[in-house]
Protein backbone atom coordinates (compact mmCIF):
# COMPACT_ATOMS: atom_id res chain seq x y z
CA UNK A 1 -0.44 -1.98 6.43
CA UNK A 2 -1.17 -2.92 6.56
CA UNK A 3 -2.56 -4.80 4.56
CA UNK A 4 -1.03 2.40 -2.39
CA UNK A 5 -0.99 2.06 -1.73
CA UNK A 6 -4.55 2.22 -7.91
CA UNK A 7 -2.12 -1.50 -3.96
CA UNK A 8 -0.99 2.48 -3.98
CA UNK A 9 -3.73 3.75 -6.37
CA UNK A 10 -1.46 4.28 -1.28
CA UNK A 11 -1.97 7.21 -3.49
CA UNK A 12 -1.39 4.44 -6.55
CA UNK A 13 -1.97 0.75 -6.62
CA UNK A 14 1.51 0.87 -4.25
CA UNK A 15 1.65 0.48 -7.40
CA UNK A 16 0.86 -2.83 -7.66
CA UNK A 17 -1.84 -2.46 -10.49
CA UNK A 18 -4.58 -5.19 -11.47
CA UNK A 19 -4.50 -7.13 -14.05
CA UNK A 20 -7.47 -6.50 -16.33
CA UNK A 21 -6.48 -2.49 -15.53
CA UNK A 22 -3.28 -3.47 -17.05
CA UNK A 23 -4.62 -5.12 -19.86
CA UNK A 24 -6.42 -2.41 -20.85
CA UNK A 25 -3.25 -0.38 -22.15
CA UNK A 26 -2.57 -2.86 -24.59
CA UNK A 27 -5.54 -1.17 -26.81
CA UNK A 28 -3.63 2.26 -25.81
CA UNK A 29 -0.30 1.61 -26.80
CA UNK A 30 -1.83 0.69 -30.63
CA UNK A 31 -2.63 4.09 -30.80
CA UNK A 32 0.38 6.14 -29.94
CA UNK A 33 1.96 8.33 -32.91
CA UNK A 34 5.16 7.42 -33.61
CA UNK A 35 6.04 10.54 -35.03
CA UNK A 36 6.26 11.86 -31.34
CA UNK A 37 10.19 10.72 -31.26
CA UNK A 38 10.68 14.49 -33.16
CA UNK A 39 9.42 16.37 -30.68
CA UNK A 40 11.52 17.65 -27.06
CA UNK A 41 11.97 15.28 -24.39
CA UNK A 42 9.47 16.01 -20.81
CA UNK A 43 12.15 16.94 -18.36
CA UNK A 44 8.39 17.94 -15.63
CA UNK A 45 5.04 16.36 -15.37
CA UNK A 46 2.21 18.67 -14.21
CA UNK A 47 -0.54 16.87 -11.90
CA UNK A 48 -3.93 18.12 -12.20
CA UNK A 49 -4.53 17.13 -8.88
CA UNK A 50 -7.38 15.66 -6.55
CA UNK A 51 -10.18 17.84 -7.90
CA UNK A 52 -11.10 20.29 -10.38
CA UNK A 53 -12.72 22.21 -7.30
CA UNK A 54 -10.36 24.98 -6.22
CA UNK A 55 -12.88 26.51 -3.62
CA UNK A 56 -12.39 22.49 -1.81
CA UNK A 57 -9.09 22.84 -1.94
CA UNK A 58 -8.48 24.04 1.77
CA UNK A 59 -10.51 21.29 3.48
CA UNK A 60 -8.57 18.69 1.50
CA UNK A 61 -5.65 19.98 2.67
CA UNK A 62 -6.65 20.05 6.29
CA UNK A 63 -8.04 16.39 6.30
CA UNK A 64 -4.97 15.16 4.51
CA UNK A 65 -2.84 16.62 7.30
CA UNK A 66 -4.75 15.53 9.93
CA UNK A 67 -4.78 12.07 8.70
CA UNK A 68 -1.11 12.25 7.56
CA UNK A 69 -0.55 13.24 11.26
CA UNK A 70 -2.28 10.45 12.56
CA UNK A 71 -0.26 7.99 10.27
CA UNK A 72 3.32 9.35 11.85
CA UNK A 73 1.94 9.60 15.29
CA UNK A 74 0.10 5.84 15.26
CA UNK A 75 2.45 4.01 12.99
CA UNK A 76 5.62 5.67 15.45
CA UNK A 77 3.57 4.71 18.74
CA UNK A 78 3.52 1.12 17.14
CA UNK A 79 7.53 0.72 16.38
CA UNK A 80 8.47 2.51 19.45
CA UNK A 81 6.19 0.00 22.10
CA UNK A 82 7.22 -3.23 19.74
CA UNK A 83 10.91 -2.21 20.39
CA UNK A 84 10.88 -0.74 23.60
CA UNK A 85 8.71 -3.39 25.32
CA UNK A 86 10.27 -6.94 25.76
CA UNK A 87 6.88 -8.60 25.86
CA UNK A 88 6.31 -7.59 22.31
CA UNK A 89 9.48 -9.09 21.04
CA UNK A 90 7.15 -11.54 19.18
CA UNK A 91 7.41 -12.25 15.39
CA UNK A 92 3.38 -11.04 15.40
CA UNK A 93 5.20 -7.63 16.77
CA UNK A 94 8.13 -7.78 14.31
CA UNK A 95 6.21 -7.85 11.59
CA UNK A 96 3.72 -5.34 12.79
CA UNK A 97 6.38 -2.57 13.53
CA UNK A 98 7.91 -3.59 10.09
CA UNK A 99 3.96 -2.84 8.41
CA UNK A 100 3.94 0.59 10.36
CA UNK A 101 7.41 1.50 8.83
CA UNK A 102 6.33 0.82 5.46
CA UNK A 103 3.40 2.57 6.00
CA UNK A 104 5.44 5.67 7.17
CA UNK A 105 7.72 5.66 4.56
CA UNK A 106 5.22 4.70 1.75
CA UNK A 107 2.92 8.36 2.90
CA UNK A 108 5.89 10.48 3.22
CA UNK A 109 6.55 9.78 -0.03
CA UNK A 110 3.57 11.14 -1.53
CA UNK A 111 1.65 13.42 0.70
CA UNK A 112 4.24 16.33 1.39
CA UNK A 113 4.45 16.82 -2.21
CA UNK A 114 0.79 16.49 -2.19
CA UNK A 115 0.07 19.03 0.74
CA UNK A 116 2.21 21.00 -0.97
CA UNK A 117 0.29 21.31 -3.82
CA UNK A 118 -2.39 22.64 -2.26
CA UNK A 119 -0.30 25.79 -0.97
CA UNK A 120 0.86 26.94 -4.39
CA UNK A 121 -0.28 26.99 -7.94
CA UNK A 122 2.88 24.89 -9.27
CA UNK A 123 1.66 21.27 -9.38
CA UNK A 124 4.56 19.90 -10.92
CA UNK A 125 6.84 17.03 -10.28
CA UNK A 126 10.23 16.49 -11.65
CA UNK A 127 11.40 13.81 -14.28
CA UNK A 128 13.49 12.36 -11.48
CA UNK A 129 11.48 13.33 -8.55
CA UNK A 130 8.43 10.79 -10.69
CA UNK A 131 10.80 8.00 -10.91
CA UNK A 132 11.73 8.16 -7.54
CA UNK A 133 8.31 8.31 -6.16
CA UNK A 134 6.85 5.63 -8.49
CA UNK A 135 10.10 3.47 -7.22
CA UNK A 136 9.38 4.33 -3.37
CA UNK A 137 4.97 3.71 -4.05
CA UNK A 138 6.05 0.21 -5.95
CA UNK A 139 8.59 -0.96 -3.03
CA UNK A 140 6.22 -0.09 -0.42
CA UNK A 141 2.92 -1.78 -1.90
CA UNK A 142 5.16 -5.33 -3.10
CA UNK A 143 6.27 -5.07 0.48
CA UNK A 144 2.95 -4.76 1.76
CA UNK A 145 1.43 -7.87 0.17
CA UNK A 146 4.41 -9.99 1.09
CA UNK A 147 4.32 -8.74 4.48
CA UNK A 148 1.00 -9.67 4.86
CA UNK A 149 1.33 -12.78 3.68
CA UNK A 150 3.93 -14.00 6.54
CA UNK A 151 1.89 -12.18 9.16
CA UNK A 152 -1.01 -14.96 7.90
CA UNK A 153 1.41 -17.69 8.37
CA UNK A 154 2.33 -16.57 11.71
CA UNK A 155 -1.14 -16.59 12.50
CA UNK A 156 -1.87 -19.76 11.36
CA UNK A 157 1.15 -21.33 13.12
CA UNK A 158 -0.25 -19.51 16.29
CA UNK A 159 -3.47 -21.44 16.38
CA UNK A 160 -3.21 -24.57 13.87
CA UNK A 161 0.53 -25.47 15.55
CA UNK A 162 0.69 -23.59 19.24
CA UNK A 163 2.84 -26.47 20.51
CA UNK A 164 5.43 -25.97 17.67
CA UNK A 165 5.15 -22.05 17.50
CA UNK A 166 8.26 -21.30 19.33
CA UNK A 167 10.44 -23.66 17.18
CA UNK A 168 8.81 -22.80 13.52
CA UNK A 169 8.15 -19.00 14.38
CA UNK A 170 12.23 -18.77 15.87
CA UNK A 171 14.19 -15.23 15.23
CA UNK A 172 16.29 -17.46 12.77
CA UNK A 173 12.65 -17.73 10.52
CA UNK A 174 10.46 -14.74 10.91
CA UNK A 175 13.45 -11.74 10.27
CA UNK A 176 14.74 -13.30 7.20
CA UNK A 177 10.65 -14.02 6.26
CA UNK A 178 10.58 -9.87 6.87
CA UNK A 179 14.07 -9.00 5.04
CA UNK A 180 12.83 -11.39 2.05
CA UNK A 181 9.38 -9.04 1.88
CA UNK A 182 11.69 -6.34 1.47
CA UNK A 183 13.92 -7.56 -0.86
CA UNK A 184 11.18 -8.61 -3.25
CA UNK A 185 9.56 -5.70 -3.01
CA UNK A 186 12.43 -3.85 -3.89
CA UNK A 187 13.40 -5.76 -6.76
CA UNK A 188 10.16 -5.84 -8.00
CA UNK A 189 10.35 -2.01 -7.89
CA UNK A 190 13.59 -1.16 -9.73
CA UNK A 191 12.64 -3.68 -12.52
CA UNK A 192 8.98 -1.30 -12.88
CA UNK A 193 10.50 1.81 -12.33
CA UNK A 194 13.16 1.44 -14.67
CA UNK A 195 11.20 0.31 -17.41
CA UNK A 196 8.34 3.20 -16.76
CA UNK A 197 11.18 5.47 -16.84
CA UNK A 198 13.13 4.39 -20.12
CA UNK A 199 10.33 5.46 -22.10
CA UNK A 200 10.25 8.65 -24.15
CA UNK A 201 7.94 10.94 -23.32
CA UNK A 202 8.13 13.78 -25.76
CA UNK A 203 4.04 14.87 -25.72
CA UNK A 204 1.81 15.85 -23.15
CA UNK A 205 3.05 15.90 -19.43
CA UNK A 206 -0.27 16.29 -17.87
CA UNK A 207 -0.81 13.71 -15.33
CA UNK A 208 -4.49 13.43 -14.56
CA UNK A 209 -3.73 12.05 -11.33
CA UNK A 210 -2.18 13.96 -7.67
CA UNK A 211 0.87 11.49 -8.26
CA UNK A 212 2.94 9.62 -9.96
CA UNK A 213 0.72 6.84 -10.39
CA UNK A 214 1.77 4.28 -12.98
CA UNK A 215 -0.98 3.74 -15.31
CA UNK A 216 -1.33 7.68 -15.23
CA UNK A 217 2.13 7.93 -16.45
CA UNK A 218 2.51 4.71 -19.34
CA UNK A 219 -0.91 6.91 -20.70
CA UNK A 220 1.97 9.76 -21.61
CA UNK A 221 4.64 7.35 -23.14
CA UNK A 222 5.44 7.77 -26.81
CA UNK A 223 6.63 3.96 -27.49
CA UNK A 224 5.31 0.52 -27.28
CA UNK A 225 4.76 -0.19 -24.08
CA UNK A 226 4.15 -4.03 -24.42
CA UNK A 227 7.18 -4.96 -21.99
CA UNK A 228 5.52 -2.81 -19.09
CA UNK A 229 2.39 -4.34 -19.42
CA UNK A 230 3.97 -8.39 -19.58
CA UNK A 231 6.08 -7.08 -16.27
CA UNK A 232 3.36 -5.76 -14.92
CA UNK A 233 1.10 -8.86 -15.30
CA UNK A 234 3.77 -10.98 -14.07
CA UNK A 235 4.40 -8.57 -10.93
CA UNK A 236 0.77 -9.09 -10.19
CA UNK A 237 0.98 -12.35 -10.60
CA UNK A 238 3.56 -12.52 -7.90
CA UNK A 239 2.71 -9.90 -5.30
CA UNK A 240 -1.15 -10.15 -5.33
CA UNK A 241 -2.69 -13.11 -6.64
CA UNK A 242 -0.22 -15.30 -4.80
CA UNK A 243 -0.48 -13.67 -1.53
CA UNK A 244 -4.36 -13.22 -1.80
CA UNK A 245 -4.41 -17.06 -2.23
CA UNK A 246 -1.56 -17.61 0.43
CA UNK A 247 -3.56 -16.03 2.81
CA UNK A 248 -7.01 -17.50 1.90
CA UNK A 249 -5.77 -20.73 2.41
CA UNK A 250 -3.98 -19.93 5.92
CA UNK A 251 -7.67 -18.37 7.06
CA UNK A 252 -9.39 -21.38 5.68
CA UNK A 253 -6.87 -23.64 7.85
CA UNK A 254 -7.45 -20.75 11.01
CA UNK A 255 -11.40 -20.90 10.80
CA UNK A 256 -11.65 -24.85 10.71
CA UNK A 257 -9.43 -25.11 13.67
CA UNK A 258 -11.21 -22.30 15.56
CA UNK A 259 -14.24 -24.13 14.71
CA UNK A 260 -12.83 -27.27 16.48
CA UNK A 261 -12.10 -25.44 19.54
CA UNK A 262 -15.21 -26.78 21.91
CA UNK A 263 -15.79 -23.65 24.40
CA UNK A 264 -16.91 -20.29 23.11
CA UNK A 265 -14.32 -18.85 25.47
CA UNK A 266 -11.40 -20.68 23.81
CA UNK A 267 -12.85 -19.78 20.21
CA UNK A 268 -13.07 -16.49 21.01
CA UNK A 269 -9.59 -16.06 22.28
CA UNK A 270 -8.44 -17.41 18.99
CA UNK A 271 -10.42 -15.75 17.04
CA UNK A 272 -9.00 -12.34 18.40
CA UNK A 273 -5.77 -13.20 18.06
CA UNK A 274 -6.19 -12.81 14.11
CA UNK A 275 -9.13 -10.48 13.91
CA UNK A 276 -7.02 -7.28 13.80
CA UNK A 277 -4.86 -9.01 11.06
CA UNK A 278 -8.04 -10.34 8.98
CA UNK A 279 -9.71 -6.89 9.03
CA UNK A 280 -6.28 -5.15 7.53
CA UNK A 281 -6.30 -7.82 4.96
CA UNK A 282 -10.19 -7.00 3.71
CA UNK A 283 -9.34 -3.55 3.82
CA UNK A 284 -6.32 -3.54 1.87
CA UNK A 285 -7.40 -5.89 -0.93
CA UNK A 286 -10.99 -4.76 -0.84
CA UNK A 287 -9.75 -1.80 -1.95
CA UNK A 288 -7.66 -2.49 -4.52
CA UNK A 289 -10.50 -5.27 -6.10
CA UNK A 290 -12.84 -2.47 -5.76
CA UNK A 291 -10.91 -0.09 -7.83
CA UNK A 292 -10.38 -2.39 -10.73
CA UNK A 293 -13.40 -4.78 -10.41
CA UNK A 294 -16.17 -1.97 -10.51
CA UNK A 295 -17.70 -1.33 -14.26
CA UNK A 296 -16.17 0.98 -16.88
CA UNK A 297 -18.30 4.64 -18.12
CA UNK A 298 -18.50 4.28 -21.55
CA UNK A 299 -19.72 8.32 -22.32
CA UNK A 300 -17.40 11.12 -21.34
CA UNK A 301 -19.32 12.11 -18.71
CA UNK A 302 -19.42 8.95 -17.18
CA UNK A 303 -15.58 8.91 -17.67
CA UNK A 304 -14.58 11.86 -16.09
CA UNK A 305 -16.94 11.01 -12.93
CA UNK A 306 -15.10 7.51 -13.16
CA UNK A 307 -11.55 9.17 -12.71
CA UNK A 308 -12.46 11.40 -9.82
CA UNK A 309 -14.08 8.26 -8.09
CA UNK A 310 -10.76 6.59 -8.96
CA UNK A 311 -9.07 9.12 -7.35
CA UNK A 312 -10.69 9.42 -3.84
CA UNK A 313 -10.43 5.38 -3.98
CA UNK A 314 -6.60 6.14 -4.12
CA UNK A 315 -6.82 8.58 -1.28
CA UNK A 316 -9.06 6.12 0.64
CA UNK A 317 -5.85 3.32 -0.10
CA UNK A 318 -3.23 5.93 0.02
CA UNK A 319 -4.02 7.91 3.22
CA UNK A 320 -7.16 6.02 5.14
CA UNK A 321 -5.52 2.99 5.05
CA UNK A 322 -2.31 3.24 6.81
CA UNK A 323 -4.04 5.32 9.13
CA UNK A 324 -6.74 2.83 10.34
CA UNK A 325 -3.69 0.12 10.37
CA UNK A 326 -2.63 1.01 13.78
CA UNK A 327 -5.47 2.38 15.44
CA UNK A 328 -6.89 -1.00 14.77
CA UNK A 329 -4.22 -3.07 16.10
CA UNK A 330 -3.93 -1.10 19.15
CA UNK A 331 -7.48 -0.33 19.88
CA UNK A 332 -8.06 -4.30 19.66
CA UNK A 333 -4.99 -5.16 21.41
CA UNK A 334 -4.64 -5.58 25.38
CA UNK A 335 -0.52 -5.92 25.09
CA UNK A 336 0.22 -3.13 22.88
CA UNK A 337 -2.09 -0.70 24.78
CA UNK A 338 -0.58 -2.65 28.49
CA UNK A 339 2.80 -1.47 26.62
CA UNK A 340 1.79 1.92 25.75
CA UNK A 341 0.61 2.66 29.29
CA UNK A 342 4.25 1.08 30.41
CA UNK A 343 5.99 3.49 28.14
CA UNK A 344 4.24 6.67 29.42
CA UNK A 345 4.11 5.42 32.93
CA UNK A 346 8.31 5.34 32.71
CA UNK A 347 8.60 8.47 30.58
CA UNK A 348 6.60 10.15 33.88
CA UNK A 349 8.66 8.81 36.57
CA UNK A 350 12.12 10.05 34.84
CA UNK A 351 10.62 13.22 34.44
C-alpha cells in the first residue's frame, strides 16, 4: 500500500524519487560527453543485479518468492472479501482493495523479471521492456501516495464528522476520489516515462540497479537532462510533499478529536479504526525519507557499500512493503477476518 515502490526504489522510488536525490543529477548531467551522439544507439540494458554475491544468489531467490507469494495470496484475500462481503462495501474497503491491486500489479511488474534473473546468467532488459516497467513502477507509486491520501480523509471524516460520514463519504465521492488517484498517477507516469525514454543512450547500458529504476537509468543518458530533473521536482512536489502534508494535517485533526473523546474505551475504538492506516503511512514514507535523507559516502568504498544499502532499502519498499500491507490490515481487523471466515465457511458448505 499501501502506503516502489528509490516510492518504488517498490523496487524504485515507485518511482517517485526525492527531491534533493534529484537534485543531485544536475552536477551529473554537466559532465556528460557530448561526443556520445556518434556512437550506436542501446537497443538492451544489462542489470547487475541485487548483489555482487553469486554464492547468495539462491536464498534471495527463495525469500523473494516467498514474499512475492505472500503479496498475491494477501493482497487477493483482501479484494476478494471487500467484494464478496456486503459489510465491507465501505469507502475504507474500496480504497483498501484498490491499495492491494496496486500493490499486485506494481510487484508483478518487477519481480518475475527479477526471479528470473536469478535462474539464468542473462540479466538483461529490453529498451521497451525498461520503458514499460519504469511507466508501470511510476503509475503504481503516484497512485500510492494519492491513494493514501483519500484513505486519510476518510479517516478523518470517520471520527472528526461521524454524523455526516454517510453523506460526505457517498459512492458518488469516494470512487471518483479512487479513479482521480489513478488518473494522476497515470498521467504523471507517461509524462516521466516518456521523457526518460526520449533520451539517447548511445554509452554504457549497465544498470547498477535489479531494475529499471529511474535515477539508475538518467545516470546512462547522453543529453542534458535538465527537463527530467524540473519534472521530476515538480512530480514530487505533487505526489509526495502534498500528500505527506495532506495527511499530517488529517492525523493532527484525528489525534485532537480522539483526545477529546472522555472514556478510554471510546478513544480506543477510534484510535483503531486508523491505526492500521497510520502504520502503512510510516512505513511507506519512512522508507522512502530514509533512503534519501541518510548521509552520502564520500570514498569509493563508502560508495559502493552506499549502493548495496540502497538497494536492499528498495527491496525492503519494493517487496516488504506490499507484503506487510495486508497482513496488517487483516491481522488488526475484526470485519475483514469476520469476512474471511464467512467466505471459507460458504466455500465449505457448497463443496
Amino acid at each position: 500500500q499501501v502506503i516502489q515502490l528509490n516510492c518504488t526504489s517498490y523496487f524504485v522510488l515507485i518511482q517517485i524519487t526525492c527531491i534533493p536525490a534529484s537534485i543531485e543529477f544536475l552536477s551529473v548531467k554537466e559532465n556528460i560527453n557530448m561526443g556520445k551522439y556518434n556512437q550506436s544507439s542501446v537497443t538492451e540494458f544489462v542489470l547487475l543485479g541485487l548483489t555482487g554475491y553469486p554464492e547468495l544468489e539462491a536464498i534471495y531467490f527463495v525469500l523473494v518468492l516467498c514474499m512475492y507469494l505472500v503479496i498475491l495470496l494477501g493482497n487477493g484475500v483482501i479484494i476478494t472479501v471487500s467484494v464478496c462481503d456486503s459489510h465491507l462495501h465501505t469507502p475504507m474497503y474500496f480504497f483498501l482493495s484498490n491499495l492491494s491491486f496496486l500493490d499486485i500489479c506494481y510487484t508483478s511488474s518487477s519481480i518475475p523479471l527479477f526471479l528470473s534473473s536469478f535462474l539464468t546468467s542473462k540479466k538483461t532488459i529490453s529498451f521497451s521492456g525498461c520503458g514499460v516497467q519504469m511507466f508501470l513502477s511510476f503509475a503504481m507509486g503516484a497512485t500510492e501516495c494519492v491513494l493514501l491520501s483519500m484513505m486519510a480523509f476518510d479517516r478523518y471524516v470517520a471520527i472528526c464528522n461521524p454524523l455526516r460520514y454517510p453523506i460526505i463519504m457517498s459512492k458518488t465521492s469516494y470512487v471518483p476520489m479512487a479513479a482521480g488517484s489513478w488518473i494522476a498517477g497515470g498521467v504523471n507516469s507517461v509524462l516521466q516515462t516518456s521523457l526518460a525514454m526520449k533520451l539517447p543512450f548511445c554509452g554504457d547500458n549497465v544498470i547498477n540497479h535489479f531494475t529499471c529504476e529511474i535515477l539508475a537509468v538518467l545516470k546512462l543518458a547522453c543529453a542534458d537532462i535538465s527537463i527530467n530533473i524540473i519534472s521530476m521536482v515538480v512530480a514530487n512536489v505533487i505526489f509526495l510533499v502534498a500528500p505527506v502534508l495532506f495527511i499530517f494535517i488529517s492525523y493532527v485533526f484525528i489525534l485532537s478529536t480522539i483526545l477529546r473523546i472522555p472514556s478510554a474505551e471510546g478513544k480506543r475504538k477510534a484510535f483503531s479504526t486508523c491505526s492500521a492506516h497510520l502504520t502503512v503511512v510510516i512505513i511507506f514514507y519512512g522508507t522512502i525519507l530514509f533512503m534519501y535523507a541518510k548521509p552520502k559516502a564520500k570514498d569509493s568504498s563508502g560508495a559502493d557499500k552506499e549502493q548495496v544499502t540502497d538497494k536492499i532499502i528498495s527491496l525492503f519498499y519494493g517487496v516488504v512493503t506490499p507484503m506487510l500491507n495486508p497482513l496488517i490490515y487483516s491481522l488488526r481487523n475484526k470485519d475483514v477476518k469476520a469476512a474471511l471466515k464467512n467466505l471459507l465457511s460458504r466455500r465449505l458448505i457448497c463443496k
